[in-house]
C-alpha atoms as a PDB file:
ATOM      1  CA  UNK A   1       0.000   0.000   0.000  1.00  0.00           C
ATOM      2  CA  UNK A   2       1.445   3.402  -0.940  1.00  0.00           C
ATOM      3  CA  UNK A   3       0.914   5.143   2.097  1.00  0.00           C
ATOM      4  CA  UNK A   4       1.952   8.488   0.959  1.00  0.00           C
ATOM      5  CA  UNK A   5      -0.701   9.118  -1.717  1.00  0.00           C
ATOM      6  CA  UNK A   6      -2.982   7.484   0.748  1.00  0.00           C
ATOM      7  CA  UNK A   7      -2.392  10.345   3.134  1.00  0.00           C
ATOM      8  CA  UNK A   8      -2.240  13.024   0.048  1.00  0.00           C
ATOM      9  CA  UNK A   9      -6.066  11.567  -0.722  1.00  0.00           C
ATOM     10  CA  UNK A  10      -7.551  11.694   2.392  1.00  0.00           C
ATOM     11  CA  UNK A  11      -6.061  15.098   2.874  1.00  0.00           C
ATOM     12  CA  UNK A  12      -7.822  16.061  -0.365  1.00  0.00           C
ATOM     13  CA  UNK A  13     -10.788  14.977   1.639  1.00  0.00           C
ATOM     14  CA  UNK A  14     -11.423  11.400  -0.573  1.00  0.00           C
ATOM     15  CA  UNK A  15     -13.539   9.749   1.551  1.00  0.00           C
ATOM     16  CA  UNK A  16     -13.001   6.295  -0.327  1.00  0.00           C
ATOM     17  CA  UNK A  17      -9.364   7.092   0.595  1.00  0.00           C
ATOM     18  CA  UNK A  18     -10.305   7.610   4.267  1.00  0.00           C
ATOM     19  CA  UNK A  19     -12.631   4.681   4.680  1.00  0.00           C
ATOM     20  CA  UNK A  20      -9.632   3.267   3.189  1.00  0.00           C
ATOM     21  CA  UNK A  21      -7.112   4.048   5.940  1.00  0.00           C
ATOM     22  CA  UNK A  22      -9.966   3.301   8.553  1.00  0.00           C
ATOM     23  CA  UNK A  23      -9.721  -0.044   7.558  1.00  0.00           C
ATOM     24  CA  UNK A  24      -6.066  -1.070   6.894  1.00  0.00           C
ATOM     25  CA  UNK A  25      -5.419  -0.423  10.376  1.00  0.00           C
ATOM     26  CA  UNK A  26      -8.939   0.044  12.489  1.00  0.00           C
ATOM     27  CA  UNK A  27      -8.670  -3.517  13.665  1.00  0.00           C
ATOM     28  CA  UNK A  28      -5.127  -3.309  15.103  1.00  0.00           C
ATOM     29  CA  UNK A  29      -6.153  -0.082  16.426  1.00  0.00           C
ATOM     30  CA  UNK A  30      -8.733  -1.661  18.351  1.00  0.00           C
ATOM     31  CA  UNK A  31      -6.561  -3.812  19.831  1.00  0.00           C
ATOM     32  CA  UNK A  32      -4.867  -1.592  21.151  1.00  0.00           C
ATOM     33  CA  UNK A  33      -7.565   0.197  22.520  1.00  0.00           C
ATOM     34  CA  UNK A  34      -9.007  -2.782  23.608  1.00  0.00           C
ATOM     35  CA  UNK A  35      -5.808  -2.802  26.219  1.00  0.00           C
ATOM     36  CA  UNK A  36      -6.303  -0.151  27.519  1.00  0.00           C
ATOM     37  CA  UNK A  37     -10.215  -0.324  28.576  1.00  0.00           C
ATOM     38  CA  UNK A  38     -11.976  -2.777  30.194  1.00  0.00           C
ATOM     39  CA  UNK A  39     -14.930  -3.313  27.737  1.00  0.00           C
ATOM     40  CA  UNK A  40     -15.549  -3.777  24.172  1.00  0.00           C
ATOM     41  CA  UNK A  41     -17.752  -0.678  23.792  1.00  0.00           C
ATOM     42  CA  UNK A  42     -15.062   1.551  26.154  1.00  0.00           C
ATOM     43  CA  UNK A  43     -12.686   0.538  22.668  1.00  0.00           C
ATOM     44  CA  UNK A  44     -14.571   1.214  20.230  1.00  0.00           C
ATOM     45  CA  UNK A  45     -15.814   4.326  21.773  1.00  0.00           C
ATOM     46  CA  UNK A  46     -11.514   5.007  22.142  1.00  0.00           C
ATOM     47  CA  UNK A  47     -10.876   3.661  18.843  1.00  0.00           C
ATOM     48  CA  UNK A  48     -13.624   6.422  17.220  1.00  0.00           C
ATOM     49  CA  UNK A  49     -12.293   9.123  18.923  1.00  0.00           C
ATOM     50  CA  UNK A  50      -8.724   8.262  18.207  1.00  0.00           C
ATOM     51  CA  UNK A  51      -9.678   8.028  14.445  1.00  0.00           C
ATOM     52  CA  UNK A  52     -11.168  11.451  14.244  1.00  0.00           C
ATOM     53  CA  UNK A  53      -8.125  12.682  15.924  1.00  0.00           C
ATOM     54  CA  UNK A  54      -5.932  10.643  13.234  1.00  0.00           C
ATOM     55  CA  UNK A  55      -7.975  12.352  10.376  1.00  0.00           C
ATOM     56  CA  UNK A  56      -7.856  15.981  11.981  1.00  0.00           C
ATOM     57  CA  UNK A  57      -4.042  15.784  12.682  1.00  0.00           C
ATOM     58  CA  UNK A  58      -2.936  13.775   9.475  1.00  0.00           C
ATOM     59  CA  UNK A  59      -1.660  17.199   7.664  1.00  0.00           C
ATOM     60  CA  UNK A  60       0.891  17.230  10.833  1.00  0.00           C
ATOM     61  CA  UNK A  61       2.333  13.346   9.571  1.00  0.00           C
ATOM     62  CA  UNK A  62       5.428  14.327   8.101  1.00  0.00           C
ATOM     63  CA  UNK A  63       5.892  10.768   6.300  1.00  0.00           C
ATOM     64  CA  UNK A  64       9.423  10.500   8.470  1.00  0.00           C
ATOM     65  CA  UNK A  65       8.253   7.293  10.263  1.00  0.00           C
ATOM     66  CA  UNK A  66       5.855   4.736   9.680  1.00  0.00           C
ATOM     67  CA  UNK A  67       2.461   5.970   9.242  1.00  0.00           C
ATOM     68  CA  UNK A  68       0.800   3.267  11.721  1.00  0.00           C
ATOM     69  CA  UNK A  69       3.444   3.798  14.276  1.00  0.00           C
ATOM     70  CA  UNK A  70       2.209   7.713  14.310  1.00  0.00           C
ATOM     71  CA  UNK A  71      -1.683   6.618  14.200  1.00  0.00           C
ATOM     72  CA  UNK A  72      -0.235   4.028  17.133  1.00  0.00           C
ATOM     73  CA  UNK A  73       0.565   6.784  19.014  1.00  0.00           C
ATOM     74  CA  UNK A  74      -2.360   8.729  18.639  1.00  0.00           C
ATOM     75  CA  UNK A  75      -4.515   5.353  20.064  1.00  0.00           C
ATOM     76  CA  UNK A  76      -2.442   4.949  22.643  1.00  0.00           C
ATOM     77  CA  UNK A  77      -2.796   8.887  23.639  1.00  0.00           C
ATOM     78  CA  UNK A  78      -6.343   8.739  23.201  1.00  0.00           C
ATOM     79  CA  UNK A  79      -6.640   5.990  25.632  1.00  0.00           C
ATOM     80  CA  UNK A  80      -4.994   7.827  28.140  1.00  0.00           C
ATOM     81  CA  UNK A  81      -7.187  10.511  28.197  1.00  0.00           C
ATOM     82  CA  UNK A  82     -10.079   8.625  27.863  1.00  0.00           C
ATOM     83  CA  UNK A  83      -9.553   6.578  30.853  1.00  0.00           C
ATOM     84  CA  UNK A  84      -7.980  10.082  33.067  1.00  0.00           C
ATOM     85  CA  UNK A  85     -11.689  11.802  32.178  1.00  0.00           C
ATOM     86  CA  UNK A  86     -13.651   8.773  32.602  1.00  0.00           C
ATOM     87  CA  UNK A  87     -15.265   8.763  35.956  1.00  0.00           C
ATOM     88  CA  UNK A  88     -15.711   5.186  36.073  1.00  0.00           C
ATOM     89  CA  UNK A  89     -11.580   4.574  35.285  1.00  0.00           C
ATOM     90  CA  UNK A  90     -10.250   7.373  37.587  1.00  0.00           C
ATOM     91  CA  UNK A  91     -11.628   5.537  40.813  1.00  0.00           C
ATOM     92  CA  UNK A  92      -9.891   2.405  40.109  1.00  0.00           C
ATOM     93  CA  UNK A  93      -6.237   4.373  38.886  1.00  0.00           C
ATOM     94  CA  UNK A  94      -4.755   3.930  41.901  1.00  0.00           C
ATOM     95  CA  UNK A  95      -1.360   5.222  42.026  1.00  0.00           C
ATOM     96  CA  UNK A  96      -0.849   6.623  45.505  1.00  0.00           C
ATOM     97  CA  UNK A  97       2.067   5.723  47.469  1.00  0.00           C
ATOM     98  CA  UNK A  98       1.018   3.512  50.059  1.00  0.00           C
ATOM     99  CA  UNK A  99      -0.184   0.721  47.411  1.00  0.00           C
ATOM    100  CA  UNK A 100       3.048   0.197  45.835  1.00  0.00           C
ATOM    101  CA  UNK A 101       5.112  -2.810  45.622  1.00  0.00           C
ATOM    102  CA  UNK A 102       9.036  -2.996  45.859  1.00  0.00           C
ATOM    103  CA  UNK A 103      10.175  -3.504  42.153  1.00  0.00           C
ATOM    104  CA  UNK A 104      11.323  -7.241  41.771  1.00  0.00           C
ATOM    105  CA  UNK A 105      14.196  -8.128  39.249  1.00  0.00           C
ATOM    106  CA  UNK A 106      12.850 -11.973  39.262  1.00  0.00           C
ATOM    107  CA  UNK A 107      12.211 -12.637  35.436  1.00  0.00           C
ATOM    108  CA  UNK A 108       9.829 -15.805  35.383  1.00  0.00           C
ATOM    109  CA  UNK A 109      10.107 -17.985  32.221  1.00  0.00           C
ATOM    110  CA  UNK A 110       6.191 -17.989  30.891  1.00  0.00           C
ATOM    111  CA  UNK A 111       4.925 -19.883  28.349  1.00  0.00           C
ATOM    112  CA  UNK A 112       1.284 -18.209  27.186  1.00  0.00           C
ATOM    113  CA  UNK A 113      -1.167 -18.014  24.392  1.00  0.00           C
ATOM    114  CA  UNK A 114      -1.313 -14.496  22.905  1.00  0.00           C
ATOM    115  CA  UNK A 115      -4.929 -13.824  23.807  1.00  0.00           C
ATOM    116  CA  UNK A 116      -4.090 -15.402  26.932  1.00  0.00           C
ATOM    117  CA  UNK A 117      -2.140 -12.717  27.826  1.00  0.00           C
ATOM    118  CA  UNK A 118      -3.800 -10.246  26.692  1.00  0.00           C
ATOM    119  CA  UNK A 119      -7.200 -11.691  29.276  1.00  0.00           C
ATOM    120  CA  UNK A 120      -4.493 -11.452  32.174  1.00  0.00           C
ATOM    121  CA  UNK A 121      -3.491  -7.908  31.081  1.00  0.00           C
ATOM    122  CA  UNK A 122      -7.036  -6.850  31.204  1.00  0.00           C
ATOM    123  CA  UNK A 123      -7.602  -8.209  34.424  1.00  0.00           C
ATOM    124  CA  UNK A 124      -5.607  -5.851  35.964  1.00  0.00           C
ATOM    125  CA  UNK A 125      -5.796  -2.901  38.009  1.00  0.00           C
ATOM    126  CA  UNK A 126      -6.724  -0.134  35.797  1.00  0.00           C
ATOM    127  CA  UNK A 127      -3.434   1.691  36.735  1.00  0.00           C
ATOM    128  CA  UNK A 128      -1.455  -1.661  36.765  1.00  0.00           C
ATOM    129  CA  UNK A 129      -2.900  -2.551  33.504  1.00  0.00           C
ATOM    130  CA  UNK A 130      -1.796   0.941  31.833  1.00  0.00           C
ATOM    131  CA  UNK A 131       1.080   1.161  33.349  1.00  0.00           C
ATOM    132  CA  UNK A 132       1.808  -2.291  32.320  1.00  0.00           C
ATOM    133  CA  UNK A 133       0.501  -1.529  28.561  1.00  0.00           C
ATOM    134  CA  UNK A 134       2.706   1.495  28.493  1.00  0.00           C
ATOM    135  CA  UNK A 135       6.086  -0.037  29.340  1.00  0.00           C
ATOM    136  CA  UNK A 136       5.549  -3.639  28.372  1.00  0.00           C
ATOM    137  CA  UNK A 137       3.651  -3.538  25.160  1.00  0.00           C
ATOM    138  CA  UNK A 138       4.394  -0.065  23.972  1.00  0.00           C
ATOM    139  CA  UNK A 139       7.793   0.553  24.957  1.00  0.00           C
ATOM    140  CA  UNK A 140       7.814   3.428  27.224  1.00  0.00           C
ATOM    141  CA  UNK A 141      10.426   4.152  29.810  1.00  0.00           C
ATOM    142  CA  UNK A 142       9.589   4.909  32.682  1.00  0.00           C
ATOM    143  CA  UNK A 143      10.232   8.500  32.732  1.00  0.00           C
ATOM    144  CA  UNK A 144       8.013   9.116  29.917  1.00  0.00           C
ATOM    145  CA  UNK A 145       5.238   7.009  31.615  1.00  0.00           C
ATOM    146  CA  UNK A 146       5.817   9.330  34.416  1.00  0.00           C
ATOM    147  CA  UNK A 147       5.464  12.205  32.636  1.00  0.00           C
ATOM    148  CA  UNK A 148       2.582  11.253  30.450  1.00  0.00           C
ATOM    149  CA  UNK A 149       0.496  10.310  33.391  1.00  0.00           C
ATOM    150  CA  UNK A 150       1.986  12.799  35.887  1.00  0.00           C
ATOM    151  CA  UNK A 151       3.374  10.152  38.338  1.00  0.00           C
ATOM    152  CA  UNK A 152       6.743   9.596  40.041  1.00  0.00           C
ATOM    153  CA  UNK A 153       8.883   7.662  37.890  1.00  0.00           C
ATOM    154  CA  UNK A 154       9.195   5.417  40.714  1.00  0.00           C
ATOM    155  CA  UNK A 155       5.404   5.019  40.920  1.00  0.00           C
ATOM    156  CA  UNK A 156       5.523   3.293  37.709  1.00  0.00           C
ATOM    157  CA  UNK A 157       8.258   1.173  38.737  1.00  0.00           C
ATOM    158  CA  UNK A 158       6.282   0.116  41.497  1.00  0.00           C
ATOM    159  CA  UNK A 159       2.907  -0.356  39.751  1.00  0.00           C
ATOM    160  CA  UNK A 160       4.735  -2.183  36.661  1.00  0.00           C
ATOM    161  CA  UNK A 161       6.200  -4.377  39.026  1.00  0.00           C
ATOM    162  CA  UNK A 162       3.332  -5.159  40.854  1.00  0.00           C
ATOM    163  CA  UNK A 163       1.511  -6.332  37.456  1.00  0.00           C
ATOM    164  CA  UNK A 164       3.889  -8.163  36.715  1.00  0.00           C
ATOM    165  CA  UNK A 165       3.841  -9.809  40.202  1.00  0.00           C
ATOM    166  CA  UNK A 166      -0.125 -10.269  40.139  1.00  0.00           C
ATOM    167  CA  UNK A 167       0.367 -11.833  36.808  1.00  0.00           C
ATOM    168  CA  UNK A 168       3.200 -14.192  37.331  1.00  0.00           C
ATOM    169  CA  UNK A 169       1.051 -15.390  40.142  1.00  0.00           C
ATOM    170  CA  UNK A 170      -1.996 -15.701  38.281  1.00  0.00           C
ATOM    171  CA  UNK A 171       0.494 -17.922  35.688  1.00  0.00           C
ATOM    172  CA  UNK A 172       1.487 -20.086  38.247  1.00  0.00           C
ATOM    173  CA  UNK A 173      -1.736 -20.772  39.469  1.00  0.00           C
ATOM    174  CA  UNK A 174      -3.165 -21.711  35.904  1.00  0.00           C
ATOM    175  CA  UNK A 175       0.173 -23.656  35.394  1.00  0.00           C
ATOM    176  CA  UNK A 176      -0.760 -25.388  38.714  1.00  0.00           C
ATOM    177  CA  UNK A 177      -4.598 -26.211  37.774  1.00  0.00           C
ATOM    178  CA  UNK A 178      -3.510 -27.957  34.386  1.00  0.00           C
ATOM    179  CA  UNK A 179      -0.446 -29.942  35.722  1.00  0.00           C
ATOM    180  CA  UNK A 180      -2.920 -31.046  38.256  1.00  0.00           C
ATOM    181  CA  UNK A 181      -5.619 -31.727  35.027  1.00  0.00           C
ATOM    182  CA  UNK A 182      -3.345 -33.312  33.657  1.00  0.00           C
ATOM    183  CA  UNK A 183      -2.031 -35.591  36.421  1.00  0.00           C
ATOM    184  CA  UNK A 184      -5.539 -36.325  37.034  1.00  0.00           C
ATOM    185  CA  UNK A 185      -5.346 -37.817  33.178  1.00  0.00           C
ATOM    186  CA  UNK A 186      -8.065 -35.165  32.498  1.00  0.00           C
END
């Protein structure tokens, strides 16, 4: 796909060129948003918003980088503030102080399904689960977790590391219930 006369049409304001961008990457879009939220229609709603954002911003691509790296980025923004303005997320972002977890350096060896995963990662904390997005799926340092959610750097140590820690133990415990399945010649 030529991306760059893509993004010259739908600046033109070709809406067969639009609907065509919508779709080459709306579904791993909504994946992403889809991380981030803890319902289907909390995406979707994430994944329209982000979209109209993608299509009022797209004269500010400069075609440097990969154009669904930049719409990436946009998602994962959008998320953000969906879920700092959403009354029903900011109870459950918990980030204060006293909830935090020393930051662990084990590194368990995990062997998972994608989607899997992904269940676990919703299961989260809300602020465990972005926090956990942001650094292990998206790439983010620290720092720049920090600053995009106006934390302590530390305070995304802590709540990365105590995702991680929920999940490992949530692992084990599914690990546990199939060897025992299994033993059981289930």
């Amino acid at each position: 796909m030529d991306y760059k006369e893509l993004v010259k049409n739908c600046l033109k304001g070709k809406s067969e060129a639009q609907k065509q961008l919508y779709n080459h990457f709306a579904a791993d879009m909504y994946g992403i948003c889809y991380r981030y939220t803890k319902s289907a229609a909390d995406a979707e709603d994430v994944l329209q918003e982000g979209f109209i954002k993608v299509f009022r911003n797209l004269q500010h691509y400069r075609q440097e980088g990969e154009l669904g790296a930049w719409i990436r980025r946009i998602m994962v923004n959008t998320a953000l503030n969906y879920l700092k303005q959403s009354k029903r997320y900011s109870t459950e972002m918990l980030y204060e102080e006293d909830h935090l977890h020393p930051v662990s350096t084990e590194n368990p060896i995990i062997h998972l399904q994608a989607k899997e995963l992904a269940d676990l990662i919703r299961q989260l904390p809300t602020g465990c689960q972005t926090i956990f997005n942001l650094h292990a799926v998206e790439g983010f340092t620290h720092v720049e977790i920090g600053e995009m959610l106006g934390i302590h750097t530390g305070t995304s140590r802590s709540q990365y590391a105590r995702a991680r820690t929920m999940m490992v133990a949530w692992i084990e415990k599914r690990n546990e219930k199939i060897k025992q399945q299994r033993y059981a010649g289930k």
